[in-house]
Protein backbone atom coordinates (compact mmCIF):
# COMPACT_ATOMS: atom_id res chain seq x y z
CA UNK A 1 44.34 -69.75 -7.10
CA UNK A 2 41.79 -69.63 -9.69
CA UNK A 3 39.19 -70.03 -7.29
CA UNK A 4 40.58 -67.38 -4.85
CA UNK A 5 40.57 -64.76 -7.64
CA UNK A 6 37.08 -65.93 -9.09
CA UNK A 7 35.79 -64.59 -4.92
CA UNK A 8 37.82 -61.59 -5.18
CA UNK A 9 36.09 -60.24 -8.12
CA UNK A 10 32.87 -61.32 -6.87
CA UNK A 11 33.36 -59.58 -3.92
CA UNK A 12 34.37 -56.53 -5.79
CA UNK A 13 31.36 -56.57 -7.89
CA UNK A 14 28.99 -57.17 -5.05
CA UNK A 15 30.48 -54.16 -3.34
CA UNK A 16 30.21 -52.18 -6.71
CA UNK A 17 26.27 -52.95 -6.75
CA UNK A 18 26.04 -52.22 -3.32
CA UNK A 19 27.26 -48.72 -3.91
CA UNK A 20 25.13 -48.12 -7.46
CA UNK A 21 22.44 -49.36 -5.34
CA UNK A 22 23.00 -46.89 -3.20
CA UNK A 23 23.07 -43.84 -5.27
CA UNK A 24 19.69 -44.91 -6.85
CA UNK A 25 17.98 -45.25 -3.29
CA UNK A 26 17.84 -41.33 -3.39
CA UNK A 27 20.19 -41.34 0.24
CA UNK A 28 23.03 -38.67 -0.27
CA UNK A 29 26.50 -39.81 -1.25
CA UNK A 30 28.88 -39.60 1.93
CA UNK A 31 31.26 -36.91 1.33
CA UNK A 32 28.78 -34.96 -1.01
CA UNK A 33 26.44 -31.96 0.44
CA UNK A 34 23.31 -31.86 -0.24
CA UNK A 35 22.05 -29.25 -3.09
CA UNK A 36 20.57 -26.22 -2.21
CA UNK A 37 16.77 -25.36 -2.95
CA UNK A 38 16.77 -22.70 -5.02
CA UNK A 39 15.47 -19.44 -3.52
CA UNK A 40 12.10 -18.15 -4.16
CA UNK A 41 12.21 -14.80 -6.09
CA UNK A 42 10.62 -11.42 -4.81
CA UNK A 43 7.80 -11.85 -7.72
CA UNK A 44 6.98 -14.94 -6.87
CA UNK A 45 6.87 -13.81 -2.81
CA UNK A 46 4.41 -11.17 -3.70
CA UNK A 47 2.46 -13.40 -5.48
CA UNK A 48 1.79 -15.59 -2.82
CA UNK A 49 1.05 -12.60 -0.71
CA UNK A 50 -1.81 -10.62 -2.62
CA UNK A 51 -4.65 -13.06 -1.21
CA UNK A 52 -2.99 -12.65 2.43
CA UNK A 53 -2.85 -9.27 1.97
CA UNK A 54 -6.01 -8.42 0.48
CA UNK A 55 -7.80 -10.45 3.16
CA UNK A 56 -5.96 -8.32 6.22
CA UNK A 57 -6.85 -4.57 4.06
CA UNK A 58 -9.26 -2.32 6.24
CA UNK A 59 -12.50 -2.47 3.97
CA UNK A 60 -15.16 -1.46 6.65
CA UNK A 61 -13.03 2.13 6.73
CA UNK A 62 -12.55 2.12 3.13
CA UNK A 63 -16.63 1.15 2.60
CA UNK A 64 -17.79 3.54 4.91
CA UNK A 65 -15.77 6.50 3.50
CA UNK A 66 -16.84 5.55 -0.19
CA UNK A 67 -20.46 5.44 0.87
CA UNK A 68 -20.65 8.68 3.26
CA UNK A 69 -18.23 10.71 -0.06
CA UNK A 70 -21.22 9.29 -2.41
CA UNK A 71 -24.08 10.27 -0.47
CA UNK A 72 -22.48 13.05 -0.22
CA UNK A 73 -22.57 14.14 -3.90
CA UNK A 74 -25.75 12.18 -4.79
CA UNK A 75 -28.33 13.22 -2.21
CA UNK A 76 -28.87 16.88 -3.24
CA UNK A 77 -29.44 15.10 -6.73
CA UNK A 78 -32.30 13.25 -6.02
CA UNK A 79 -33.74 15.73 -3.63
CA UNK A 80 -33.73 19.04 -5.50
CA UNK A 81 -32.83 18.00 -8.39
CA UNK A 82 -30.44 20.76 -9.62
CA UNK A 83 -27.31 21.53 -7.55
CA UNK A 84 -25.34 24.58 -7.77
CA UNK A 85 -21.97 25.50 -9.01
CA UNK A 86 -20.30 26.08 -5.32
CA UNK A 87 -22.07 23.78 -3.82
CA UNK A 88 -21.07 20.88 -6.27
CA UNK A 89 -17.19 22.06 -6.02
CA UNK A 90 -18.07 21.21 -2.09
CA UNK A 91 -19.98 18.51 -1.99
CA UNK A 92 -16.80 17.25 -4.31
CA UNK A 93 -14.18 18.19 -2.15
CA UNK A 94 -15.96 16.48 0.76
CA UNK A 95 -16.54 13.60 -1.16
CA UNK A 96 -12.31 13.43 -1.83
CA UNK A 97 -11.76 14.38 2.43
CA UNK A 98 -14.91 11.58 3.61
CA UNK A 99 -12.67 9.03 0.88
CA UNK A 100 -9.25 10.03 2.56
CA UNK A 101 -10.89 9.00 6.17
CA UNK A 102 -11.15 5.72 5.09
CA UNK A 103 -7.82 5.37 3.74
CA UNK A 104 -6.11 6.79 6.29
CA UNK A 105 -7.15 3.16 7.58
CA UNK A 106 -5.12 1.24 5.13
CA UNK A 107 -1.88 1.13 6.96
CA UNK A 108 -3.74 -0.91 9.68
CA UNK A 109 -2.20 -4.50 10.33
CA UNK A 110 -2.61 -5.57 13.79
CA UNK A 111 -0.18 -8.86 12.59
CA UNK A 112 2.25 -5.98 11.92
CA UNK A 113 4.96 -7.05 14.48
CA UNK A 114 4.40 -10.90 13.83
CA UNK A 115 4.84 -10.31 10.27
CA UNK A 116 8.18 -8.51 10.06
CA UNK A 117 10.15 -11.18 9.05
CA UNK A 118 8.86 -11.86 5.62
CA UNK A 119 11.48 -11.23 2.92
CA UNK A 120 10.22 -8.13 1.32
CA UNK A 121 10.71 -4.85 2.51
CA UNK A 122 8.30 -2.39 3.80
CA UNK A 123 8.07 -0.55 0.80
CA UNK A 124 6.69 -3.32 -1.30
CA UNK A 125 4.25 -4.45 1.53
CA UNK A 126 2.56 -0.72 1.59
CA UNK A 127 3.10 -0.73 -2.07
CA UNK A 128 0.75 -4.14 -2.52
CA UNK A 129 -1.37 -2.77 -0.25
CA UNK A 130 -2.04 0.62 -2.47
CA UNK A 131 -1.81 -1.18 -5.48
CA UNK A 132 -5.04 -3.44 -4.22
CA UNK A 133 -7.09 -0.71 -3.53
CA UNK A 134 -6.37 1.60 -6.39
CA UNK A 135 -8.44 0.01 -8.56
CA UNK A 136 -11.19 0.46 -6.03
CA UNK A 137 -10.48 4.27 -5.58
CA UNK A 138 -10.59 5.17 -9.66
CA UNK A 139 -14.02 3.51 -9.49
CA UNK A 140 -15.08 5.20 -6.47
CA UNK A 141 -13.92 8.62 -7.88
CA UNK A 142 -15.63 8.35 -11.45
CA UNK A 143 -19.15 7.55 -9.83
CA UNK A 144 -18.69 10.45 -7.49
CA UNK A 145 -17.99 12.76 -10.69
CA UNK A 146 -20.46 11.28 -13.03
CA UNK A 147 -23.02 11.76 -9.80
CA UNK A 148 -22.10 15.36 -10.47
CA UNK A 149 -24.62 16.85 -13.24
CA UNK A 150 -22.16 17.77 -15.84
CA UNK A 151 -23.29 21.49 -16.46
CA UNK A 152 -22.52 22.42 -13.06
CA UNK A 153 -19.31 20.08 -12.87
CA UNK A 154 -16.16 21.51 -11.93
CA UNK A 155 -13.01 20.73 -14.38
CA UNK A 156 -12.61 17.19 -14.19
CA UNK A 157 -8.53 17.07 -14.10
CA UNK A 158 -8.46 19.53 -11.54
CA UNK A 159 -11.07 18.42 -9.11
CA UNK A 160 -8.73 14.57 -9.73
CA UNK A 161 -5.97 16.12 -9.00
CA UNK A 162 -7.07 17.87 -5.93
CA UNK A 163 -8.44 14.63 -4.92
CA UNK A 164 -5.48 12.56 -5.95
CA UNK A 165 -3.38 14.83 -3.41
CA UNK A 166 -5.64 14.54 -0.35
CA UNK A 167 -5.55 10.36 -1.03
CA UNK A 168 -1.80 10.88 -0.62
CA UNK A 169 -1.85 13.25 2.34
CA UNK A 170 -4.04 10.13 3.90
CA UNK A 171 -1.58 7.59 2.91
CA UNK A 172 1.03 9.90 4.38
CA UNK A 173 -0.70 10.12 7.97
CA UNK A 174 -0.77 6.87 8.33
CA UNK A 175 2.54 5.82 7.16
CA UNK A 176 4.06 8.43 9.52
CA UNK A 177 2.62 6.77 12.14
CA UNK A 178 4.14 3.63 11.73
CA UNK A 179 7.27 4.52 10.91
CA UNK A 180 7.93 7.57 14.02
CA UNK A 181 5.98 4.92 16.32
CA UNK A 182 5.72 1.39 15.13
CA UNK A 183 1.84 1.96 15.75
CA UNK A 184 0.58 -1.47 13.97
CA UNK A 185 -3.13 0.10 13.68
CA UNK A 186 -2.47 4.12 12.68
CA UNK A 187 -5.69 4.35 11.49
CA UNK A 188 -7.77 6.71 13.62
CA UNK A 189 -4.39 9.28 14.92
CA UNK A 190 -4.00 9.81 10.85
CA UNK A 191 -7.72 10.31 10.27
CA UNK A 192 -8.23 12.54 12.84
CA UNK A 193 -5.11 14.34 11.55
CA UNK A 194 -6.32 14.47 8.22
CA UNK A 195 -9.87 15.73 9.27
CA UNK A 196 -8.45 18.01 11.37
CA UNK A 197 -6.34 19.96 8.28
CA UNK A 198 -9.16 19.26 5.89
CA UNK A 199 -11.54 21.40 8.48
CA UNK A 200 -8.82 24.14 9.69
CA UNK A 201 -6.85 24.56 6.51
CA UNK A 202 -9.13 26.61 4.90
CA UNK A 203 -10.13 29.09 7.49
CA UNK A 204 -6.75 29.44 8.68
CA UNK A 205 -4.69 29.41 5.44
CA UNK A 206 -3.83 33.19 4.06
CA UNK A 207 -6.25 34.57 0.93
CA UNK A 208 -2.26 34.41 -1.32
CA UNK A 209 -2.33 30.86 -0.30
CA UNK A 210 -5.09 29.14 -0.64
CA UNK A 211 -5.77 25.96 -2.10
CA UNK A 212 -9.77 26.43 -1.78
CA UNK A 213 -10.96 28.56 -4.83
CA UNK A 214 -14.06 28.83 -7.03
CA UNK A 215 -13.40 27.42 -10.52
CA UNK A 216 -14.28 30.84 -12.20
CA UNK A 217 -11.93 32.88 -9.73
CA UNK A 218 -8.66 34.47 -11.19
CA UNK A 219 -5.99 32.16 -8.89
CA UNK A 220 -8.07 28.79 -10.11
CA UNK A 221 -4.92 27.72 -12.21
CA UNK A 222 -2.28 29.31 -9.72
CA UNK A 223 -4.00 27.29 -6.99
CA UNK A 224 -3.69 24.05 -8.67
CA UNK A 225 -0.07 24.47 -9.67
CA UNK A 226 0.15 24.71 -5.59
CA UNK A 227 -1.62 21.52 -5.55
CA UNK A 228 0.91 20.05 -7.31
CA UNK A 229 2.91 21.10 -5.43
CA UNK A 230 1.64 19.67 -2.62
CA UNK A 231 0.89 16.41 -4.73
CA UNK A 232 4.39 15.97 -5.50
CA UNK A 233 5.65 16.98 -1.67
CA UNK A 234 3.41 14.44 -0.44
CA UNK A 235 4.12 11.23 -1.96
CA UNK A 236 8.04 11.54 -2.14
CA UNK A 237 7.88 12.07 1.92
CA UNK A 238 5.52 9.34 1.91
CA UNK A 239 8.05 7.15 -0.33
CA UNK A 240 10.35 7.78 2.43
CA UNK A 241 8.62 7.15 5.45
CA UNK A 242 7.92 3.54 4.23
CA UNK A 243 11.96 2.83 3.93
CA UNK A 244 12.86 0.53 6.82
CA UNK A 245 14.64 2.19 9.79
CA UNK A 246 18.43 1.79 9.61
CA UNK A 247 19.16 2.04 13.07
CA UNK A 248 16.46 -1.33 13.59
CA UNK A 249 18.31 -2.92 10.48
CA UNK A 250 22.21 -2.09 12.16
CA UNK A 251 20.29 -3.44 15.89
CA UNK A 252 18.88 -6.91 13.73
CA UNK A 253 22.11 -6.46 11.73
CA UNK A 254 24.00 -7.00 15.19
CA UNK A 255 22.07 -9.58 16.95
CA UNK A 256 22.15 -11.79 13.83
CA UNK A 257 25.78 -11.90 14.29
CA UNK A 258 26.11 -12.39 17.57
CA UNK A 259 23.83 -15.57 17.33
């Protein structure tokens, strides 16, 4: 007897280090799921998507609008010498249009379609993208004002915000694009568009309403509450066009189900 309860408990020990065993050899525990791996966070997401991003932006357009807006500005500089009044407010203004070419380029991403399933919305995608090349833009703009001799310079904040506006209505063009067509490279439609407007808008547009005025005319202040205006207009439609499409989420919504 002694010996037959000397195996039992031998046997129950074995079977006890067996199990310990067991647990330590990292295999899972029948009856016991697996945990989770803990979900990467939206910060961390866009982290890891700046380099990919900044790699895929359209610098060529953005390059080539920064250097044709600077020569722009700079040339009758070094040739005369002395530029006047009017003709630095134009040279300016087609400095801010020849910038807004090459952004209308930004929303160009030929992976566009391949890269719809990554966990972010659309929003934060064009948002990254702007956010990259914003630094690049204040640069661009404060050499094409200090290019500008300063006693014929037009007033700084206004001549920004003027800018600032036609940067948005370029941003706008494109993001339109994509979001009425899916177009994965908007680039040239929306900078046509925008040269188009830039060219017609002031011939066309009634004396009451113009945008386009000399800095010592009466309507200088008037016309740059207008754009504001437009400023303001611009960048919440923009802010909407980048929201996803319901009826594609309901349709993904759907199929997801389904499968």
């Amino acid at each position: 007897m002694l010996g037959v309860t000397a195996g039992a408990a031998g046997g129950r020990d074995d079977r006890r280090g067996r199990v310990a065993r067991g647990h330590g050899s990292g295999r899972p525990t029948p009856g016991r799921e697996p945990r989770p791996r803990p979900t990467p966070s939206t910060a961390g997401i866009i982290r890891a998507l700046v380099l990919p991003v900044a790699r895929t932006l359209p610098w060529l357009p953005l390059a080539a609008g920064g250097a044709v807006g600077l020569l722009l500005v700079g040339v009758p500089r070094l040739v005369s010498g002395e530029t006047p009044e009017e003709i630095a407010l134009l040279l300016l203004r087609g400095a801010a249009l020849a910038f807004g070419l090459g952004l209308a380029f930004l929303m160009d991403d030929p992976a566009r379609h391949t890269t719809a399933g990554v966990p972010v919305r659309r929003a934060v995608r064009a948002g990254l993208r702007v956010a990259l090349v914003a630094p690049v833009a204040v640069g661009w703009w404060t050499a094409a004002l200090l290019l500008v001799p300063a006693e014929v310079r037009p007033p700084v904040g206004d001549m920004t915000l003027e800018a600032a506006a036609t940067a948005v209505l370029a941003l706008l063009a494109g993001a339109a694009a994509v979001r009425l067509r899916d177009e994965p490279e908007p680039g040239q439609a929306a900078a046509a568009a925008l040269l188009l407007t830039g060219l017609v808008a002031p011939l066309l547009m009634p004396d009451r309403w113009t945008l386009f005025v000399q800095p010592h005319a009466d309507r200088w202040d008037e016309a740059h509450r207008s754009w504001a205006w437009l400023l303001a207009g611009a960048a919440l439609v923009w802010a909407a066009c980048l929201l996803e499409p319901v009826r594609r989420r309901r349709v993904r919504a759907v199929f997801t189900a389904r499968h």
